[in-house]
Protein backbone atom coordinates (compact mmCIF):
# COMPACT_ATOMS: atom_id res chain seq x y z
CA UNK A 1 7.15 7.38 -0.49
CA UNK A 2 6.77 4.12 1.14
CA UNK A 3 9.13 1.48 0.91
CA UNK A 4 7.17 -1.88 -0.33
CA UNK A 5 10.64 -4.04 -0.79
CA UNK A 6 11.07 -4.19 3.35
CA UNK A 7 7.75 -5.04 4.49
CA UNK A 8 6.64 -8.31 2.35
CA UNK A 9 8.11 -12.30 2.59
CA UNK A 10 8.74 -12.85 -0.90
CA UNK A 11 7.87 -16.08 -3.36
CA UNK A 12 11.07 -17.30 -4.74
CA UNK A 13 10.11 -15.30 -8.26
CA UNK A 14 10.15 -12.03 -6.02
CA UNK A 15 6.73 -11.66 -6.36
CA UNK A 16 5.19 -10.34 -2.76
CA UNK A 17 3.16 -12.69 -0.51
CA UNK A 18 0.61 -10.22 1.48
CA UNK A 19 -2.30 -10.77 3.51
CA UNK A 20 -5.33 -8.86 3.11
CA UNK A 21 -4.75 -7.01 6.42
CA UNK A 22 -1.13 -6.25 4.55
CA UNK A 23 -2.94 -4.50 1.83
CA UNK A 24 -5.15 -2.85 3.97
CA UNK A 25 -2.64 -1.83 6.21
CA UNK A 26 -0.32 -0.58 3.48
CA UNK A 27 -3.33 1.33 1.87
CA UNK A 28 -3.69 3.28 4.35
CA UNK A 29 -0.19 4.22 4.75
CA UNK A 30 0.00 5.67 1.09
CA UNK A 31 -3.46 7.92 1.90
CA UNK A 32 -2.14 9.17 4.86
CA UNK A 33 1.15 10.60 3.22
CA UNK A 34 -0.85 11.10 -0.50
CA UNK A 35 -3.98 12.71 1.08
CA UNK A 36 -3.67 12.77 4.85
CA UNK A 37 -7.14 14.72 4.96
CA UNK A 38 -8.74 11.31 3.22
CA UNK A 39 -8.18 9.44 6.62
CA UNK A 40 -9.86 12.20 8.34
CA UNK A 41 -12.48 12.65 6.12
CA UNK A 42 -13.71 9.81 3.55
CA UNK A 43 -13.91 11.43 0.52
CA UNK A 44 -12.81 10.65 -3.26
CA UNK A 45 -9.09 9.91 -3.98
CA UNK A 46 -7.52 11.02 -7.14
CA UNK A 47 -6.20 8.25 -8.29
CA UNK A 48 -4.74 9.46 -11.46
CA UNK A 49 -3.06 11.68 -9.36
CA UNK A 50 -1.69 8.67 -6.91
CA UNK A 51 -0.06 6.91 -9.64
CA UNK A 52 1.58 9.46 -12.07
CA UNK A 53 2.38 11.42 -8.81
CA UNK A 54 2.88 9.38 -5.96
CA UNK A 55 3.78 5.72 -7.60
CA UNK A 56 5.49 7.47 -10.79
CA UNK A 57 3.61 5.08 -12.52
CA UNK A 58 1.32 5.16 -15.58
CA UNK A 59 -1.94 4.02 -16.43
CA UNK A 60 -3.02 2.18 -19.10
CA UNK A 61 -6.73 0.51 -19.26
CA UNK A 62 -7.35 -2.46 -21.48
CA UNK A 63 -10.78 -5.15 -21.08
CA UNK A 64 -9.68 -7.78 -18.40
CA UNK A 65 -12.64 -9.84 -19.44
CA UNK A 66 -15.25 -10.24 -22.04
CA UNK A 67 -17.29 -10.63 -19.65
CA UNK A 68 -17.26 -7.97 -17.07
CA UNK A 69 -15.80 -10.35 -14.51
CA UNK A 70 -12.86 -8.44 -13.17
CA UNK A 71 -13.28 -4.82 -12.26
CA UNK A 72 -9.70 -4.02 -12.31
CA UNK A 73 -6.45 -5.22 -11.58
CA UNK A 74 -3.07 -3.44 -10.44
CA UNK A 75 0.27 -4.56 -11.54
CA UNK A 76 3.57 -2.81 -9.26
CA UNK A 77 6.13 -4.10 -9.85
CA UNK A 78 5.79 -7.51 -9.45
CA UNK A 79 2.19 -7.14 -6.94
CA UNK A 80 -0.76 -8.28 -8.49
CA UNK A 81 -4.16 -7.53 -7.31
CA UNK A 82 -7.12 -8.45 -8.70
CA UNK A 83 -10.77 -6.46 -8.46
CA UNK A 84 -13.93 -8.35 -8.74
């Protein structure tokens, strides 16, 4: 699994500073070693899957709006992105 602690500067809180060429760059680490074939091949990527497996994470959905203004958002320890 990749290592997120050694590749961020860090706000005093701890909480990751990334670029969005850092995301993109560290999303496509995680495909290639969760589903190599995906960078080969576009195709759907369980993401259920990718975080009970992969992040040993859970998921939990709730409303982030009452409005339908955020699509999603993804909380790792500490990383926040947001999904409009």
């Amino acid at each position: 699994m990749i290592d997120t602690n050694l590749f961020f500067k860090r706000k005093q809180s701890g909480v990751p500073i990334l670029s969005w060429e850092q995301v993109d760059k560290l999303s496509e680490a995680i495909i290639k070693e969760f589903c190599p074939q995906a960078i080969e091949t576009p195709q759907a990527i369980n993401v259920e899957g990718l975080v009970e497996q992969y992040l040993h994470s859970e998921q939990e959905y709730q409303y982030l709006s009452n409005n339908g203004l955020y699509l999603g958002n993804n909380i790792r320890h500490g990383l926040i992105l947001l999904h409009r």
